[in-house]
C-alpha atoms as a PDB file:
ATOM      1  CA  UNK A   1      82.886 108.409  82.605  1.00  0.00           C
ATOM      2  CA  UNK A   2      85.093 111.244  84.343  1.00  0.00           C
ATOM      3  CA  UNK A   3      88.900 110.510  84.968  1.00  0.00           C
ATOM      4  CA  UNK A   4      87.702 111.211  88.507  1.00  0.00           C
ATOM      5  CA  UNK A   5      84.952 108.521  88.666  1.00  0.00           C
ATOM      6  CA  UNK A   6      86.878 106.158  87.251  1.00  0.00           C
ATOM      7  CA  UNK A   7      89.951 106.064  89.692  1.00  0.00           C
ATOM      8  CA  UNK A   8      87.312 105.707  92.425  1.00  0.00           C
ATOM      9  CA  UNK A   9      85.684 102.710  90.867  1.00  0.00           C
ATOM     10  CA  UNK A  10      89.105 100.979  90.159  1.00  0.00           C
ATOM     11  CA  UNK A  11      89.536 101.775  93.946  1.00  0.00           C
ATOM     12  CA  UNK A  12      86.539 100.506  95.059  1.00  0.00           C
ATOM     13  CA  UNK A  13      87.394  97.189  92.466  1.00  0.00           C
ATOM     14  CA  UNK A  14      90.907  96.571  94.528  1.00  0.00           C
ATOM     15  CA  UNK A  15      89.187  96.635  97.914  1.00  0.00           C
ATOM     16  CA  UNK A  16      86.615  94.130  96.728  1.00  0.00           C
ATOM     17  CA  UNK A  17      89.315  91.962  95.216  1.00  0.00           C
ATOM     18  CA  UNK A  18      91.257  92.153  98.273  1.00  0.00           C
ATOM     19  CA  UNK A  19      89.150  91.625 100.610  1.00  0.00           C
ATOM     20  CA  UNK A  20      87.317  88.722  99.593  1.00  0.00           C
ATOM     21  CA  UNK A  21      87.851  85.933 102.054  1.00  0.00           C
ATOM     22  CA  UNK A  22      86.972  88.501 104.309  1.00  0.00           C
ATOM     23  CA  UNK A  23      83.493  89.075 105.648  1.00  0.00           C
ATOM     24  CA  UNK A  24      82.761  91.999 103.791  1.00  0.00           C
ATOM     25  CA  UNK A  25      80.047  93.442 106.596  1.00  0.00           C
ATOM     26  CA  UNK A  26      82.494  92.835 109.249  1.00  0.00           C
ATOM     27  CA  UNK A  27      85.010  94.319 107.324  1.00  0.00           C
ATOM     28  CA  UNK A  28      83.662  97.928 107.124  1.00  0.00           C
ATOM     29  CA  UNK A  29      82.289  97.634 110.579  1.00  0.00           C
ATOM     30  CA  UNK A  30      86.294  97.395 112.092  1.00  0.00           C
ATOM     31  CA  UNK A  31      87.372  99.785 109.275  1.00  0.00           C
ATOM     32  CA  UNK A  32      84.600 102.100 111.034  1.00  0.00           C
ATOM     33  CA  UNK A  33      85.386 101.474 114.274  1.00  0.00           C
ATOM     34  CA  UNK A  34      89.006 102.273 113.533  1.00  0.00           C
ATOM     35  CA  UNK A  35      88.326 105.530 111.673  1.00  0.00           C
ATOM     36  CA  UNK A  36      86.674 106.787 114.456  1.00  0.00           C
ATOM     37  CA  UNK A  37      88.571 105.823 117.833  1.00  0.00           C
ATOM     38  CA  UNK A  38      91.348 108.611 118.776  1.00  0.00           C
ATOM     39  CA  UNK A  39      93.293 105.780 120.359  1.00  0.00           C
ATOM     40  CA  UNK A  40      94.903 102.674 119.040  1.00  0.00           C
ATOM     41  CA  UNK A  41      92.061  99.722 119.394  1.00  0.00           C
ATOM     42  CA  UNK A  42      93.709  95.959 120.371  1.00  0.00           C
ATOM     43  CA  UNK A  43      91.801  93.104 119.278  1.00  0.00           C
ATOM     44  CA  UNK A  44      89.505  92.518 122.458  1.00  0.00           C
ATOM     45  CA  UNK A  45      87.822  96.095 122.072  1.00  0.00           C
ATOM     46  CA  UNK A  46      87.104  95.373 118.101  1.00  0.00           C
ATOM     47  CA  UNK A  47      85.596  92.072 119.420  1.00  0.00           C
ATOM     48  CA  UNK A  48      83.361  94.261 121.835  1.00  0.00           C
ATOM     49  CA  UNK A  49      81.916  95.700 118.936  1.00  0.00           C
ATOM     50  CA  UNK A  50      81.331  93.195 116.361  1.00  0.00           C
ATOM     51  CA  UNK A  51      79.302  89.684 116.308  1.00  0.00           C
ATOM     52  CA  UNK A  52      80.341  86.765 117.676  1.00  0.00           C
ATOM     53  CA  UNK A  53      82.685  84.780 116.028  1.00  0.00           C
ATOM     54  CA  UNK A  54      84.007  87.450 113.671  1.00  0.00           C
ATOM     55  CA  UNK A  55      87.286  86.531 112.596  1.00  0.00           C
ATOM     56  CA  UNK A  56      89.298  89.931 114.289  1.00  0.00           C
ATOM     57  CA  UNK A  57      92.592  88.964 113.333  1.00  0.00           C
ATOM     58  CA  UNK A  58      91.308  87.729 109.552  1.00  0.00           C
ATOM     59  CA  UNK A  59      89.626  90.930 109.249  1.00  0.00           C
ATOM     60  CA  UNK A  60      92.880  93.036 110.668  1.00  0.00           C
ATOM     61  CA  UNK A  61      95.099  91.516 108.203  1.00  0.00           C
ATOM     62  CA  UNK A  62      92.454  92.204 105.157  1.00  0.00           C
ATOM     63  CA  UNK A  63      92.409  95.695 106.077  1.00  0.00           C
ATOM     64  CA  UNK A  64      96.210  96.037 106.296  1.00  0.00           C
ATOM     65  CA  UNK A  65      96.354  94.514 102.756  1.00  0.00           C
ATOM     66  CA  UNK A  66      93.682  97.301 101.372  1.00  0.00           C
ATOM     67  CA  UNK A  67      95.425 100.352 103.267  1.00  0.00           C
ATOM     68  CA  UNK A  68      99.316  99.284 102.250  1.00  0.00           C
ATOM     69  CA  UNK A  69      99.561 101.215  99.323  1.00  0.00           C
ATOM     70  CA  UNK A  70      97.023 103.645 100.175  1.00  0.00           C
ATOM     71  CA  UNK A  71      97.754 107.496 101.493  1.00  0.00           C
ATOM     72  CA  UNK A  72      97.001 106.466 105.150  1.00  0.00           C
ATOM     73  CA  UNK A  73      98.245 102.786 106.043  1.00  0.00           C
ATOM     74  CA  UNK A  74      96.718 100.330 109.008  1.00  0.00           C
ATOM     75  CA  UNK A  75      99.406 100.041 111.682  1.00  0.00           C
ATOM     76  CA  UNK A  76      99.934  98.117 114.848  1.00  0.00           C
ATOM     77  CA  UNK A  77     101.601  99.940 117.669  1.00  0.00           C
ATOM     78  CA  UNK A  78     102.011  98.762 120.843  1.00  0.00           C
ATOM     79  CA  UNK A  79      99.460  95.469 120.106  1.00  0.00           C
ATOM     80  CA  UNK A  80      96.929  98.010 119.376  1.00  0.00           C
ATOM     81  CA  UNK A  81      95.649  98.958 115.735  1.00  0.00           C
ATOM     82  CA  UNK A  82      95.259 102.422 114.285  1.00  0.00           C
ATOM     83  CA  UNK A  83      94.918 104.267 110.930  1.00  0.00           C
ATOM     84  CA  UNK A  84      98.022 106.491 110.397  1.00  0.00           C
ATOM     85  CA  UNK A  85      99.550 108.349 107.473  1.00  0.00           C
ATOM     86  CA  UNK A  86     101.592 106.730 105.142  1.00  0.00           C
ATOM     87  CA  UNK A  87     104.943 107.383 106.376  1.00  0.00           C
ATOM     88  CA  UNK A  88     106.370 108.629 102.776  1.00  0.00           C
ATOM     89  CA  UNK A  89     103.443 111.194 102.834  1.00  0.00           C
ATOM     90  CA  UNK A  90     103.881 112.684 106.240  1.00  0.00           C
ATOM     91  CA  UNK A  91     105.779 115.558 104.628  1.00  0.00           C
ATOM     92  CA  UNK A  92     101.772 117.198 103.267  1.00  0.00           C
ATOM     93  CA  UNK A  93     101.155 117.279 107.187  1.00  0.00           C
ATOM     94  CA  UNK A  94     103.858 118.972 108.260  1.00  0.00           C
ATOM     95  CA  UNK A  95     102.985 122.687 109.470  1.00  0.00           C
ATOM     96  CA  UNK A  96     104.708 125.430 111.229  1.00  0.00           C
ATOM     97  CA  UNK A  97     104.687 125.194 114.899  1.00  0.00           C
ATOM     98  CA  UNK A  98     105.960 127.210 118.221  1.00  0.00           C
ATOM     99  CA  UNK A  99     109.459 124.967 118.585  1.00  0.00           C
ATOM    100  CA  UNK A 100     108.568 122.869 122.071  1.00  0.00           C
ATOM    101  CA  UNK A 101     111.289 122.484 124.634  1.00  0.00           C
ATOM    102  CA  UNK A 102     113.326 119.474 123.638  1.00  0.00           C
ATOM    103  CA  UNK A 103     114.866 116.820 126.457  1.00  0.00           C
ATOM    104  CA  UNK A 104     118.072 117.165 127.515  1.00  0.00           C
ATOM    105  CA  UNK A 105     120.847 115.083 126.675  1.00  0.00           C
ATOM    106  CA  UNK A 106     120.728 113.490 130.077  1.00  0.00           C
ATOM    107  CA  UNK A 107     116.769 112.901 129.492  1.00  0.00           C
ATOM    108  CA  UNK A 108     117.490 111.340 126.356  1.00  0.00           C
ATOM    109  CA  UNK A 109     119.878 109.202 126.962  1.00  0.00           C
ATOM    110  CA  UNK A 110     118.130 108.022 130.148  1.00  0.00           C
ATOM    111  CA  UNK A 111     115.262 106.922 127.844  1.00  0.00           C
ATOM    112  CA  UNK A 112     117.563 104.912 125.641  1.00  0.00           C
ATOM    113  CA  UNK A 113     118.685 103.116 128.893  1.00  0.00           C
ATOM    114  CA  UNK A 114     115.234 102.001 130.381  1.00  0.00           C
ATOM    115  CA  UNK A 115     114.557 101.064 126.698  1.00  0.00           C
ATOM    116  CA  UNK A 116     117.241  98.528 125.988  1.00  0.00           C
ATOM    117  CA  UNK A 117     117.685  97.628 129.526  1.00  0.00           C
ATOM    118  CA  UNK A 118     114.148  97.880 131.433  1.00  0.00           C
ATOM    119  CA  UNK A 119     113.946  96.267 134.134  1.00  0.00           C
ATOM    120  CA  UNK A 120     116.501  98.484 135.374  1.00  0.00           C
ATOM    121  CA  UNK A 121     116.805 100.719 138.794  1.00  0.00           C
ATOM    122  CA  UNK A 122     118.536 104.504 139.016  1.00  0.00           C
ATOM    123  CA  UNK A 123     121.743 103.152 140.351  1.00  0.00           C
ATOM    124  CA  UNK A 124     122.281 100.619 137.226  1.00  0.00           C
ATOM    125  CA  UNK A 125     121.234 103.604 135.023  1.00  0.00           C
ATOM    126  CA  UNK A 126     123.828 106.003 137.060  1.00  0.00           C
ATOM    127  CA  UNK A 127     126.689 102.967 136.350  1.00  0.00           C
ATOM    128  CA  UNK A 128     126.044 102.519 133.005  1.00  0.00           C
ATOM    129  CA  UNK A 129     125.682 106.531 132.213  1.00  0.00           C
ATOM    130  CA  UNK A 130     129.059 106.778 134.442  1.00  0.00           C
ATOM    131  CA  UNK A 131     127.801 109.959 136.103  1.00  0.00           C
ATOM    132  CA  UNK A 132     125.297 110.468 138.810  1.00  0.00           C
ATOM    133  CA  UNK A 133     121.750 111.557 137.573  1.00  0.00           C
ATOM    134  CA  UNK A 134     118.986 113.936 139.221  1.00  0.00           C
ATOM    135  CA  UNK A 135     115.720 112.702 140.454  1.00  0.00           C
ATOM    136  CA  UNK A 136     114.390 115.394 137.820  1.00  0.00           C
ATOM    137  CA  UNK A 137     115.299 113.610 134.994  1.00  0.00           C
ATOM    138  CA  UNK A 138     113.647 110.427 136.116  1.00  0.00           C
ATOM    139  CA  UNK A 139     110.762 112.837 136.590  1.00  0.00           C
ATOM    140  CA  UNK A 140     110.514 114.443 133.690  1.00  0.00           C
ATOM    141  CA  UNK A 141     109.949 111.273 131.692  1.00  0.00           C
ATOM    142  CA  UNK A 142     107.368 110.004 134.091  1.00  0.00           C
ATOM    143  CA  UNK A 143     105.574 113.222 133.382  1.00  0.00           C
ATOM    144  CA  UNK A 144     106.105 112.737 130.106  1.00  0.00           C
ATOM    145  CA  UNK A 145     104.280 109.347 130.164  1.00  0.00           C
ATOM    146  CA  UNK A 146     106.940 107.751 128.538  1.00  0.00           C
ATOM    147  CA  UNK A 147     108.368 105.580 131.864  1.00  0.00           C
ATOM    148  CA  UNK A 148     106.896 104.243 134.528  1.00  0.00           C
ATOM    149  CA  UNK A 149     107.639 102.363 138.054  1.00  0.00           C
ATOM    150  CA  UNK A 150     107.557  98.504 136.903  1.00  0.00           C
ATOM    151  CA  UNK A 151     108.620  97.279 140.023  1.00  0.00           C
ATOM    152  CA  UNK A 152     111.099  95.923 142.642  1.00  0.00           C
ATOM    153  CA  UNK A 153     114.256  94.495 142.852  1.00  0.00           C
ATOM    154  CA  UNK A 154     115.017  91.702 145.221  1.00  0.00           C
ATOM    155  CA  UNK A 155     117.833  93.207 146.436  1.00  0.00           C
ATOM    156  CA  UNK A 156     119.190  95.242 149.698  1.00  0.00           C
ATOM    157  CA  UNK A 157     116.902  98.254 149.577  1.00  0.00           C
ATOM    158  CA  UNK A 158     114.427  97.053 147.407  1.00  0.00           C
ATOM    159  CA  UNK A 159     115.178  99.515 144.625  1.00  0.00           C
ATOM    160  CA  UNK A 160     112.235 100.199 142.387  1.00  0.00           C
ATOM    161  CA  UNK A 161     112.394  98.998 138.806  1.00  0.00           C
ATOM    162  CA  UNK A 162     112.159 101.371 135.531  1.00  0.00           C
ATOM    163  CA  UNK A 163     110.071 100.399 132.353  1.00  0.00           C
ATOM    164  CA  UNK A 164     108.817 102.193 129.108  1.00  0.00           C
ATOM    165  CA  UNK A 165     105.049 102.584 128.950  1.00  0.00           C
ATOM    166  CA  UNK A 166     102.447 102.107 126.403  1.00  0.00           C
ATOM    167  CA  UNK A 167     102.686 105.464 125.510  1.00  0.00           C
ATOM    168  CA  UNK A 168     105.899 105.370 124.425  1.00  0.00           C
ATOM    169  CA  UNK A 169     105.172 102.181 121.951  1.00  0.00           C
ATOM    170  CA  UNK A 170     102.900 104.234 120.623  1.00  0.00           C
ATOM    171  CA  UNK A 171     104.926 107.817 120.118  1.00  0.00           C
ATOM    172  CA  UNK A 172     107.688 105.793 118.434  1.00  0.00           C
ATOM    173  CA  UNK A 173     105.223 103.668 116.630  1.00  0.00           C
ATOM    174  CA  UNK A 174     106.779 100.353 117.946  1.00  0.00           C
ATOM    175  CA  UNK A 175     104.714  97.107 118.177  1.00  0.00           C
ATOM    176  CA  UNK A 176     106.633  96.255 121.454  1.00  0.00           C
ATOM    177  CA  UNK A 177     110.133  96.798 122.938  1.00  0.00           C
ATOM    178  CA  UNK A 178     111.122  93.851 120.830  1.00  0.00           C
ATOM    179  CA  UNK A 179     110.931  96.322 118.235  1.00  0.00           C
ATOM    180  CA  UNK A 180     113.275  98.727 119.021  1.00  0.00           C
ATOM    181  CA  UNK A 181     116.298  99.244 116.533  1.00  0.00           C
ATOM    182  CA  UNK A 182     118.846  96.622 116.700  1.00  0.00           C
ATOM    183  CA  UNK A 183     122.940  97.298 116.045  1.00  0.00           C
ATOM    184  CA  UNK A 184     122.198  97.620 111.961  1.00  0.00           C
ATOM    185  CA  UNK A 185     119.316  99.931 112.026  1.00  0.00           C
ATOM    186  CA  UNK A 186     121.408 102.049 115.185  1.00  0.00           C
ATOM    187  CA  UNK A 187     124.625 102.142 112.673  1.00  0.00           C
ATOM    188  CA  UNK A 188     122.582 102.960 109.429  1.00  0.00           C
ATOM    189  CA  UNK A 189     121.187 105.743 111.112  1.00  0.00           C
ATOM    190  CA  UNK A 190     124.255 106.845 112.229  1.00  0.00           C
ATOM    191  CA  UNK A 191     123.981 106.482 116.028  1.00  0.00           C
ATOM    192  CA  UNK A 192     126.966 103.726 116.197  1.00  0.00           C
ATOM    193  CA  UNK A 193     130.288 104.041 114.485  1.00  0.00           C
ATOM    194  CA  UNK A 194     130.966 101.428 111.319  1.00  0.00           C
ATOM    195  CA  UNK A 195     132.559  99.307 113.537  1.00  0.00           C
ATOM    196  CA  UNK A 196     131.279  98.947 117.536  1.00  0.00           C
ATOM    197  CA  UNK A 197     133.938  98.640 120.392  1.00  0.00           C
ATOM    198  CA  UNK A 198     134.600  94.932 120.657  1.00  0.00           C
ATOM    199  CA  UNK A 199     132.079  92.796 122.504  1.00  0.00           C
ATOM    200  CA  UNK A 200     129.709  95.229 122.155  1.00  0.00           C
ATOM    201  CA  UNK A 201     126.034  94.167 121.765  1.00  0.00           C
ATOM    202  CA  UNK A 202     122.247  95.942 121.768  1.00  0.00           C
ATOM    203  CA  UNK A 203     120.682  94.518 125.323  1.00  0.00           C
ATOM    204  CA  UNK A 204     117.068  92.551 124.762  1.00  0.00           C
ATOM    205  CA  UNK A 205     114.626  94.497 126.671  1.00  0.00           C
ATOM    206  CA  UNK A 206     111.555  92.417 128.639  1.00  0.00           C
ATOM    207  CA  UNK A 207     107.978  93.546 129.520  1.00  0.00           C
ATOM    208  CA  UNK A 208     107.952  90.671 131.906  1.00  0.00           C
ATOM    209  CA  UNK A 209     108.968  91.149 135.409  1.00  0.00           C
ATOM    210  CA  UNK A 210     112.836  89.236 135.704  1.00  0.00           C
ATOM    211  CA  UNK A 211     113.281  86.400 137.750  1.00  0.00           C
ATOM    212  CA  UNK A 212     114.995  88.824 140.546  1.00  0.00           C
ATOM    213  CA  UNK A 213     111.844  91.314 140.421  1.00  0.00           C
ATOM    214  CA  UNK A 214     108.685  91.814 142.477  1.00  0.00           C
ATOM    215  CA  UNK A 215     105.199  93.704 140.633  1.00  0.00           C
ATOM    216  CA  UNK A 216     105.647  97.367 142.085  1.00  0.00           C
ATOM    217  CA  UNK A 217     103.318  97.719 145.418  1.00  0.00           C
ATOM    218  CA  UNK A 218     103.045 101.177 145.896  1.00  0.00           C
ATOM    219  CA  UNK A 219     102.142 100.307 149.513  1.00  0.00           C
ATOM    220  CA  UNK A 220     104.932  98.826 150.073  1.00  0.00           C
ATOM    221  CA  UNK A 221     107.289 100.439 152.925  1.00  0.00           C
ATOM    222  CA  UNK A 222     110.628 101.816 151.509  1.00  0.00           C
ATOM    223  CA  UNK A 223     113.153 100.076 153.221  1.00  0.00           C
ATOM    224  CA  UNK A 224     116.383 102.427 154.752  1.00  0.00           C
ATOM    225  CA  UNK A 225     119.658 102.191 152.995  1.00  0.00           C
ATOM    226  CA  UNK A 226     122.775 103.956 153.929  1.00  0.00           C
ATOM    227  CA  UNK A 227     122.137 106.705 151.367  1.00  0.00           C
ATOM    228  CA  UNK A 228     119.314 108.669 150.727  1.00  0.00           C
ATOM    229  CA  UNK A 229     117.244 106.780 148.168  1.00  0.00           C
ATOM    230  CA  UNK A 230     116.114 109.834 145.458  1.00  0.00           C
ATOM    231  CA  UNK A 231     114.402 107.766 142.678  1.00  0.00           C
ATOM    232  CA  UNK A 232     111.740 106.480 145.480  1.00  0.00           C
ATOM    233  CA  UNK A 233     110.313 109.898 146.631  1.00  0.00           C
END
């Protein structure tokens, strides 16, 4: 028997091993359905697709165990599952490209704001960035897909609320905002000094609406303040 061959059956040999107190039928059928989709699938749409009663998260986990050491790895982004490269292999992918227009250091840190502290309006954005910010930064990111209009706050004006969208989960490769990098990972990486200004501390950004905010009704009338309202054009 070839080198070749053999390394295949020993492959084959560790999926079967692994994957044993998983139905084995059911098993390929999700690692199909995965393979193919362009998207990230969540649970419900696997369920769409396979019989009744399959055990979707028992079959998830299975698959993760068979793809962790493998060259692409079973990830879950944003609740939703997909088949990526292993992240210590990207480096094989990597080709030469046109260089893209990056965001501007207002854009960016903008993100990081609605990140950490979504739900969050422009004029809590402008006083924690200290300066006053364009409209076209807000829309940039909305064009982007990255942000989106969460809803309102239940304050004078009604000031529209600012959230990070699916899409952004998933371009990050976060399972949810809980996810983001907390003060360790942000000073390991270099993006906080050894030792943070006293007091400070890495906000805990919700999904859910706060207790002061109302769902965003587009058809909702925008309510006058004494200055002209940009972010709700």
């Amino acid at each position: 028997m070839s080198s070749v061959a053999k390394m295949i059956e020993t492959i084959e040999d560790q999926m079967e091993v692994e994957s044993t107190e998983a139905n084995p039928e059911h098993l390929r059928m999700v690692e199909a359905l995965l393979f193919a989709a362009s998207e990230p699938l969540d649970q419900k749409a696997l369920s769409t697709s396979l019989p009744e009663g399959a055990d979707i998260p028992g079959l998830l986990q299975a698959l993760e165990a068979v793809y962790e050491k493998r060259g692409v790895n079973l990830c879950c982004v944003a609740g939703k599952y997909q088949f990526r490269t292993a992240s210590d292999l990207a480096f094989l992918l990597r080709k030469e490209q046109p260089e893209q227009k990056r965001l501007s250091k207002a854009a960016i840190e903008t993100l990081s704001i609605i990140a950490y502290h979504q739900p969050v309006t422009r004029a809590e954005i402008e006083d924690i960035r200290g300066v006053a910010m364009s409209k076209g930064t807000i829309d940039i990111l909305m064009e982007i897909g990255w942000i989106k209009i969460r809803g309102r706050k239940r304050t004078p004006g009604r000031p529209v609320t600012y959230g990070t969208t699916e899409a952004f989960l998933i371009q990050f490769g976060l399972e949810s905002v809980a996810h983001l990098p907390g003060v360790d990972e942000l000073k390991a990486a270099g993006f906080l000094e050894a030792i943070p200004p006293s007091g400070f501390d890495v906000p805990n950004p919700s999904e859910a609406l706060g207790p002061d905010e109302d769902p965003y009704d587009p058809n909702e009338p925008e309510m006058a303040t004494g200055s002209v309202n940009l972010d709700e054009a």
